[in-house]
PDB file of N, CA and C in Angstrom:
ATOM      1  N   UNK A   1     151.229  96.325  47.959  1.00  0.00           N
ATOM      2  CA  UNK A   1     149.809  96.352  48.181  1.00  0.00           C
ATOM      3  C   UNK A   1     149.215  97.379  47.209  1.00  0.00           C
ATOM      4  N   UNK A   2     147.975  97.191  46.611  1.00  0.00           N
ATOM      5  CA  UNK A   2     147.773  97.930  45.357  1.00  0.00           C
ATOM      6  C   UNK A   2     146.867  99.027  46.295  1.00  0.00           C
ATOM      7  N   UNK A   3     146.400  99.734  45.451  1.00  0.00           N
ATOM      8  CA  UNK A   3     145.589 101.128  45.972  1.00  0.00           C
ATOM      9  C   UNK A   3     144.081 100.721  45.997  1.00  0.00           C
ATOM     10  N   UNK A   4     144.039 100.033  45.137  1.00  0.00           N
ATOM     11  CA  UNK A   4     142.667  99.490  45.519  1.00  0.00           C
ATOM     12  C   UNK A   4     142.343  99.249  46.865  1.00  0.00           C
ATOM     13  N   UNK A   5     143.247  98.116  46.833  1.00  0.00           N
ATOM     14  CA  UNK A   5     143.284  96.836  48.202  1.00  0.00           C
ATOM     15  C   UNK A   5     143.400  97.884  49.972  1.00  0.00           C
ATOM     16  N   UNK A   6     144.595  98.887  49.586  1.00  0.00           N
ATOM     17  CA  UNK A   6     144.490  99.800  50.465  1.00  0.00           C
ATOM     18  C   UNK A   6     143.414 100.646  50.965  1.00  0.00           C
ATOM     19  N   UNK A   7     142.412 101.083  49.683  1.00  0.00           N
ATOM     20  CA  UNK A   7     140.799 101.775  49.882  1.00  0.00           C
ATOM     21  C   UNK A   7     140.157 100.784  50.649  1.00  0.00           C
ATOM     22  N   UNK A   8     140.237 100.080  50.129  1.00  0.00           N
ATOM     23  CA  UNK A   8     139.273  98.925  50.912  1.00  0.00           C
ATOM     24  C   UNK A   8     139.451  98.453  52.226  1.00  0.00           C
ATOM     25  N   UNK A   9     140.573  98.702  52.868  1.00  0.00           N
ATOM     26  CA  UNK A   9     141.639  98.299  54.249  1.00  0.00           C
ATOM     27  C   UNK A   9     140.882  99.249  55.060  1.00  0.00           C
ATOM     28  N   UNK A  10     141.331 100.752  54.325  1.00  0.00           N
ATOM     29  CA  UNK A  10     140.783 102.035  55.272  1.00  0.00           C
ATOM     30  C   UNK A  10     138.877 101.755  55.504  1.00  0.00           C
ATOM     31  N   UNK A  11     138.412 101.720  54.595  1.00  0.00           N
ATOM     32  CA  UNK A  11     137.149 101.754  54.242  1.00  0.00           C
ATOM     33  C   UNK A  11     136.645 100.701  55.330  1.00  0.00           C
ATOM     34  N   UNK A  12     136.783  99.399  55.429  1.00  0.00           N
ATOM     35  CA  UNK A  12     136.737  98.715  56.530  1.00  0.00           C
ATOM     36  C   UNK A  12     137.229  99.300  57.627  1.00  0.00           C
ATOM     37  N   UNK A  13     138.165  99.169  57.975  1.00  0.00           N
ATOM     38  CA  UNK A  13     138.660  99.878  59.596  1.00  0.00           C
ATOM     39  C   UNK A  13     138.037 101.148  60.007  1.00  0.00           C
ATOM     40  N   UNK A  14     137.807 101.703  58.606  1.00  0.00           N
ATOM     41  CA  UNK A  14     136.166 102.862  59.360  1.00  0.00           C
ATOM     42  C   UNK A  14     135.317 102.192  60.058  1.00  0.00           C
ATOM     43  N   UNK A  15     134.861 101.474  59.335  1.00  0.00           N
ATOM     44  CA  UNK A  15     133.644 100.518  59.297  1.00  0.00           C
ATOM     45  C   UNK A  15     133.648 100.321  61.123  1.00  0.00           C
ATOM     46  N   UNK A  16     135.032  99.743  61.899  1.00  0.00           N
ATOM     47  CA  UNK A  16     134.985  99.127  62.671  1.00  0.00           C
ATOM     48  C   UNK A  16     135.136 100.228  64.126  1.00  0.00           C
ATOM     49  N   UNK A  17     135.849 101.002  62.882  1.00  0.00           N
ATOM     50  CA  UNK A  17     135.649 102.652  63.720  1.00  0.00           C
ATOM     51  C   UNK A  17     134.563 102.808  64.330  1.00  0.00           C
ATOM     52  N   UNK A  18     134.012 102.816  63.392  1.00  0.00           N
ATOM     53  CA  UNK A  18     132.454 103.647  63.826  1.00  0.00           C
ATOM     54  C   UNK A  18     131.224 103.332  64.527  1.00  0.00           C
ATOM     55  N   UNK A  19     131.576 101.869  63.977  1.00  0.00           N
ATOM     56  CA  UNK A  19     130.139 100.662  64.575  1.00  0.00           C
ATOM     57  C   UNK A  19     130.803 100.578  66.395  1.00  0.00           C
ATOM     58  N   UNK A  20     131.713 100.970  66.398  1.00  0.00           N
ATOM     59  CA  UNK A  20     132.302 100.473  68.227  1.00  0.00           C
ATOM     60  C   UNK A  20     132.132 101.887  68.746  1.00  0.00           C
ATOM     61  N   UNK A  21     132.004 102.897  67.905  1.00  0.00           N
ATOM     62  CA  UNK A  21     131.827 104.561  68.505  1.00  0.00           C
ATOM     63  C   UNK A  21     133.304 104.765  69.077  1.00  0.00           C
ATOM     64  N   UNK A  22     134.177 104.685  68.445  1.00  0.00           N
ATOM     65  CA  UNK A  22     135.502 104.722  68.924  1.00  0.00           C
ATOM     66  C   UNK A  22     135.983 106.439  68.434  1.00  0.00           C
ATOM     67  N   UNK A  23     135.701 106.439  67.777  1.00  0.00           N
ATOM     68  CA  UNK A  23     135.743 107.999  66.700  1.00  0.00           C
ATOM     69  C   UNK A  23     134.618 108.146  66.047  1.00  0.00           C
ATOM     70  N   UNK A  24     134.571 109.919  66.157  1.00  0.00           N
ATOM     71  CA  UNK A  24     133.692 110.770  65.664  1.00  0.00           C
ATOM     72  C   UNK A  24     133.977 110.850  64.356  1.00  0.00           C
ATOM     73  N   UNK A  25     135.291 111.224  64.167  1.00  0.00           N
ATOM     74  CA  UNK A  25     135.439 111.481  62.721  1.00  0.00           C
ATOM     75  C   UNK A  25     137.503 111.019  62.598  1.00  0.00           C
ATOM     76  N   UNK A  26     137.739 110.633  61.204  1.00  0.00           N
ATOM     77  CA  UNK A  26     138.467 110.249  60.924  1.00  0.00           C
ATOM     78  C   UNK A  26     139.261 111.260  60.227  1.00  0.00           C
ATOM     79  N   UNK A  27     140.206 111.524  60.831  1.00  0.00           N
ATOM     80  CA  UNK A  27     141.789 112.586  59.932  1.00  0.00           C
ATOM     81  C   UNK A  27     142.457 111.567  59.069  1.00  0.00           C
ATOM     82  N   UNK A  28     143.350 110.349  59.412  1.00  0.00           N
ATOM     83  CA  UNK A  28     144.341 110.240  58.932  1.00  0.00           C
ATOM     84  C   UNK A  28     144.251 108.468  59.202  1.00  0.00           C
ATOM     85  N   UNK A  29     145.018 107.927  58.240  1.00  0.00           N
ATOM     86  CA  UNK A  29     145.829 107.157  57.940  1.00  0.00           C
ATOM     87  C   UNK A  29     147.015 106.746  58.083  1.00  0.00           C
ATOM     88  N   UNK A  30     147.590 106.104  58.953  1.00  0.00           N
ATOM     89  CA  UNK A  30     148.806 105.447  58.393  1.00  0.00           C
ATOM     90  C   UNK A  30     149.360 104.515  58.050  1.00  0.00           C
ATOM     91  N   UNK A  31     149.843 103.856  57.012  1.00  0.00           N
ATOM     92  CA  UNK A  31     150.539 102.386  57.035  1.00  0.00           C
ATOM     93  C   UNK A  31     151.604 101.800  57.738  1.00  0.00           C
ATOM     94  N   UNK A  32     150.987 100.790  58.588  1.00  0.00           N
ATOM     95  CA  UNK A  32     152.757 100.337  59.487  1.00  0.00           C
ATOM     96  C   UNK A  32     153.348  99.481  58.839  1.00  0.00           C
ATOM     97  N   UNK A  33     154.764  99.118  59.178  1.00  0.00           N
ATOM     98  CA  UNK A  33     155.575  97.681  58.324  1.00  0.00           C
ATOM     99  C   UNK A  33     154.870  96.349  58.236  1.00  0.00           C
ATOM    100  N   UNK A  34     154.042  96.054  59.342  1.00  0.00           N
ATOM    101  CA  UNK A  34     152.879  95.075  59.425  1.00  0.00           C
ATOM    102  C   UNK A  34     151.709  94.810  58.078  1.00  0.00           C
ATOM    103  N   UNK A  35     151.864  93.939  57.157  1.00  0.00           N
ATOM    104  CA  UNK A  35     150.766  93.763  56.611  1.00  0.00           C
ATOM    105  C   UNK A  35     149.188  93.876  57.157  1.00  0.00           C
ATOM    106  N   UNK A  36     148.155  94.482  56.510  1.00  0.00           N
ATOM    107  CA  UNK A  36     146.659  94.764  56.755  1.00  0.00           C
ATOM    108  C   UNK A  36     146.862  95.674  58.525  1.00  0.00           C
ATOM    109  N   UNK A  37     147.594  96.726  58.559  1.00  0.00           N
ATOM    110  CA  UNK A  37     147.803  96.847  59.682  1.00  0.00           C
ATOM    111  C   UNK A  37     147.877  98.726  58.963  1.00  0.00           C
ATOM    112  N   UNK A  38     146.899  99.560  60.218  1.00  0.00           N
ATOM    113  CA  UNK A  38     147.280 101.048  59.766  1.00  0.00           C
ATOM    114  C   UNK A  38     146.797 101.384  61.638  1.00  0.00           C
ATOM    115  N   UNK A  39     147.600 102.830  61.300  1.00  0.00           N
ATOM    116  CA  UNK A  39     147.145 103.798  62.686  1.00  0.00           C
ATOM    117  C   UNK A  39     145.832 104.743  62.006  1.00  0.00           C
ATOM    118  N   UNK A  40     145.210 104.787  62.904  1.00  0.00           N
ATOM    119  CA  UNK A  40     143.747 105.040  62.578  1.00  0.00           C
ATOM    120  C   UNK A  40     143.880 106.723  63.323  1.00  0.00           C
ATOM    121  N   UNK A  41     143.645 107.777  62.905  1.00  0.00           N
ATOM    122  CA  UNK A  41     143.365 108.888  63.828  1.00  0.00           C
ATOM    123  C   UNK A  41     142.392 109.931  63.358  1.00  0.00           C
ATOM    124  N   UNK A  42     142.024 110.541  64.416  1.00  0.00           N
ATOM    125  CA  UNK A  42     140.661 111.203  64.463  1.00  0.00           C
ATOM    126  C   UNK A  42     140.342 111.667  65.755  1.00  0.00           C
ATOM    127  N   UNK A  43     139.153 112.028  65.942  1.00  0.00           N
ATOM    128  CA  UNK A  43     138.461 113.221  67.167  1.00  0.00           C
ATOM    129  C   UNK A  43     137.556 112.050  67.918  1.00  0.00           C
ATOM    130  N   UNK A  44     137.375 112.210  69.156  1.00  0.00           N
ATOM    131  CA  UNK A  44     136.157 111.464  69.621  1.00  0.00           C
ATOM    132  C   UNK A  44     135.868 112.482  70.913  1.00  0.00           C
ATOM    133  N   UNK A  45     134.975 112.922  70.815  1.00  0.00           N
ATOM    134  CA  UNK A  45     134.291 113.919  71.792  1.00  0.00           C
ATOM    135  C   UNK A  45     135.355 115.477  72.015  1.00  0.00           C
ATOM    136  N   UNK A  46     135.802 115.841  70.353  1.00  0.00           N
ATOM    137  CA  UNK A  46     136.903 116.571  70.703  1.00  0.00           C
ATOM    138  C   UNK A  46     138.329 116.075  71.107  1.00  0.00           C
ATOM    139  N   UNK A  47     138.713 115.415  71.085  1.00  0.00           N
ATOM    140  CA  UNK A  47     139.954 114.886  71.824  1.00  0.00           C
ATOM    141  C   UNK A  47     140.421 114.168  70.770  1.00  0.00           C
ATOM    142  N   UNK A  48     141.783 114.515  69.956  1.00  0.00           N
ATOM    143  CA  UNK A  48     142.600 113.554  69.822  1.00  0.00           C
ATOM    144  C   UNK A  48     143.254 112.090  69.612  1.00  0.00           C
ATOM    145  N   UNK A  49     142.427 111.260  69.088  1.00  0.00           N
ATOM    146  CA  UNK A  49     142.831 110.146  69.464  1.00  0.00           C
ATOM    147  C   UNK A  49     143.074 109.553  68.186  1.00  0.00           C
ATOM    148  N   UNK A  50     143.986 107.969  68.133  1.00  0.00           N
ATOM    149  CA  UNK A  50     144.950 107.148  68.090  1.00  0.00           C
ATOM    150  C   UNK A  50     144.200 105.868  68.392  1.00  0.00           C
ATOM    151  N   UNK A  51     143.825 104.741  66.831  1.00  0.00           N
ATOM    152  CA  UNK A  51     144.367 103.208  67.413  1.00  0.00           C
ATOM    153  C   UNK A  51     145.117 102.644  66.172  1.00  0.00           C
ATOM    154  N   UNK A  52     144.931 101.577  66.648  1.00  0.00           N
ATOM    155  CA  UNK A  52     145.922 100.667  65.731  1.00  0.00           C
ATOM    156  C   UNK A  52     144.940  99.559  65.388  1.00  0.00           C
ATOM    157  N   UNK A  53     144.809  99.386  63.602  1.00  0.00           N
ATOM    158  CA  UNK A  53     143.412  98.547  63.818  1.00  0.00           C
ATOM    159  C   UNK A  53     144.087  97.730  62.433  1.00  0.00           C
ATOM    160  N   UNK A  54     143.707  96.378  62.574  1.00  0.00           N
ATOM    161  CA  UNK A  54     144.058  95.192  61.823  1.00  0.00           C
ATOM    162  C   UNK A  54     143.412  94.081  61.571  1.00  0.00           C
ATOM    163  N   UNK A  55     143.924  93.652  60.724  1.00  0.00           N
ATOM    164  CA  UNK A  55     142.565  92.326  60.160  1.00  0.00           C
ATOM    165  C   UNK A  55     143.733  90.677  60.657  1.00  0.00           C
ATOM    166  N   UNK A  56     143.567  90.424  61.656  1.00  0.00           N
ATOM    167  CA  UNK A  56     144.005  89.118  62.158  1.00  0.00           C
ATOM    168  C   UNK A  56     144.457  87.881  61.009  1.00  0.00           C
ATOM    169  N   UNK A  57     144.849  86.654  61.772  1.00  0.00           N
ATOM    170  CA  UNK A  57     145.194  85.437  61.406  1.00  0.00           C
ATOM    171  C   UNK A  57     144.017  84.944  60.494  1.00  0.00           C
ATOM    172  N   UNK A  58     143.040  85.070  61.527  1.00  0.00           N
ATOM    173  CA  UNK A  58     141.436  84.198  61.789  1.00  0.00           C
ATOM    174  C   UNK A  58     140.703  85.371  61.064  1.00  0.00           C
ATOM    175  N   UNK A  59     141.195  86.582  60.184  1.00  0.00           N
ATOM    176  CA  UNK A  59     140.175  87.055  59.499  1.00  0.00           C
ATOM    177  C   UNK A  59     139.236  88.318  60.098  1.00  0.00           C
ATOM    178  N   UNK A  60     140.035  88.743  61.678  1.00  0.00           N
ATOM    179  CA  UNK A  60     139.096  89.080  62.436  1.00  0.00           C
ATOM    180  C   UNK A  60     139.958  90.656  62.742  1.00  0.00           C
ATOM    181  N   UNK A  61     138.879  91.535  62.470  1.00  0.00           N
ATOM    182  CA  UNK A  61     139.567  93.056  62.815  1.00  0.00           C
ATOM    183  C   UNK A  61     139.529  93.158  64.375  1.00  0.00           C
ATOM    184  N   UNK A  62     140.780  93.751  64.676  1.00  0.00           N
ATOM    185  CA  UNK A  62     141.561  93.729  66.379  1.00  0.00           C
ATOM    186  C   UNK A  62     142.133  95.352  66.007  1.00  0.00           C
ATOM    187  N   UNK A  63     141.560  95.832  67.012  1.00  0.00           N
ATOM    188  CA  UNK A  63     141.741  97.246  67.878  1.00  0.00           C
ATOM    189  C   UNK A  63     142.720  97.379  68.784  1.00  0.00           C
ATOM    190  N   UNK A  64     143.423  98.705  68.737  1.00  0.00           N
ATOM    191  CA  UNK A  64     143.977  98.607  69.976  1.00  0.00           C
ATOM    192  C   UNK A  64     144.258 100.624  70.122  1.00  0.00           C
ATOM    193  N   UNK A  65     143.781 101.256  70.921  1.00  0.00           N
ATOM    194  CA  UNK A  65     144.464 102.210  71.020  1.00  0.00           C
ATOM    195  C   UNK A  65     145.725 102.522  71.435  1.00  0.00           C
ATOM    196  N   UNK A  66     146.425 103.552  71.134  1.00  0.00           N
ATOM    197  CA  UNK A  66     147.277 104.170  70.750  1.00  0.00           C
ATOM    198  C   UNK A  66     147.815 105.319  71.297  1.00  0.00           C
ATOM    199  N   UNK A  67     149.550 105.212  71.945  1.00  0.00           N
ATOM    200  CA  UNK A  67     149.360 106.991  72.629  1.00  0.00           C
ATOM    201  C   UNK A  67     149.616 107.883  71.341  1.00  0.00           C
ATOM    202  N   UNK A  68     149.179 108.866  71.875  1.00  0.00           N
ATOM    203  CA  UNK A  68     149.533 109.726  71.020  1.00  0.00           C
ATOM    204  C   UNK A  68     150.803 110.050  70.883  1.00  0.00           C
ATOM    205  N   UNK A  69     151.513 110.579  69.987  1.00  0.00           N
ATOM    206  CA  UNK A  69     152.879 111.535  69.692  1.00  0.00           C
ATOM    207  C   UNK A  69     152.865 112.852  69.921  1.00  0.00           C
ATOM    208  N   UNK A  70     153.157 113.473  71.007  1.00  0.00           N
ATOM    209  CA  UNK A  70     153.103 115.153  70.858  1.00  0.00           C
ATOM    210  C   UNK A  70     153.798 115.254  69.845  1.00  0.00           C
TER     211      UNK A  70
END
């Protein structure tokens, strides 16, 4: 997957971040073995949080939170 294509992955899944008020603000990134698939993390009211956000079959970004890892 090129670096471009990856900016553009994150850059969206903000997108979907933010418009649902899921997170305040965004820390981190990660890539899973799953194609168009990353762990999303960041703060939402102070707190910690974790999802897992992906661009579907049908084209369609799917959420899912996430436990955390102590």
């Amino acid at each position: 997957m090129s670096n471009e294509y990856k900016e553009w992955l994150h850059d969206k899944m903000a997108d979907v971040i933010f418009e649902n008020h899921l997170l305040d603000e965004i820390n981190n990134y990660w890539n899973t073995d799953i194609p168009d698939c990353s762990i999303v993390e960041g703060y939402f009211n102070g707190k910690r949080t974790c999802y897992r956000v992906w661009l579907d079959d049908n084209g369609e970004w799917q959420v899912e939170q996430k436990e955390m890892n102590k």
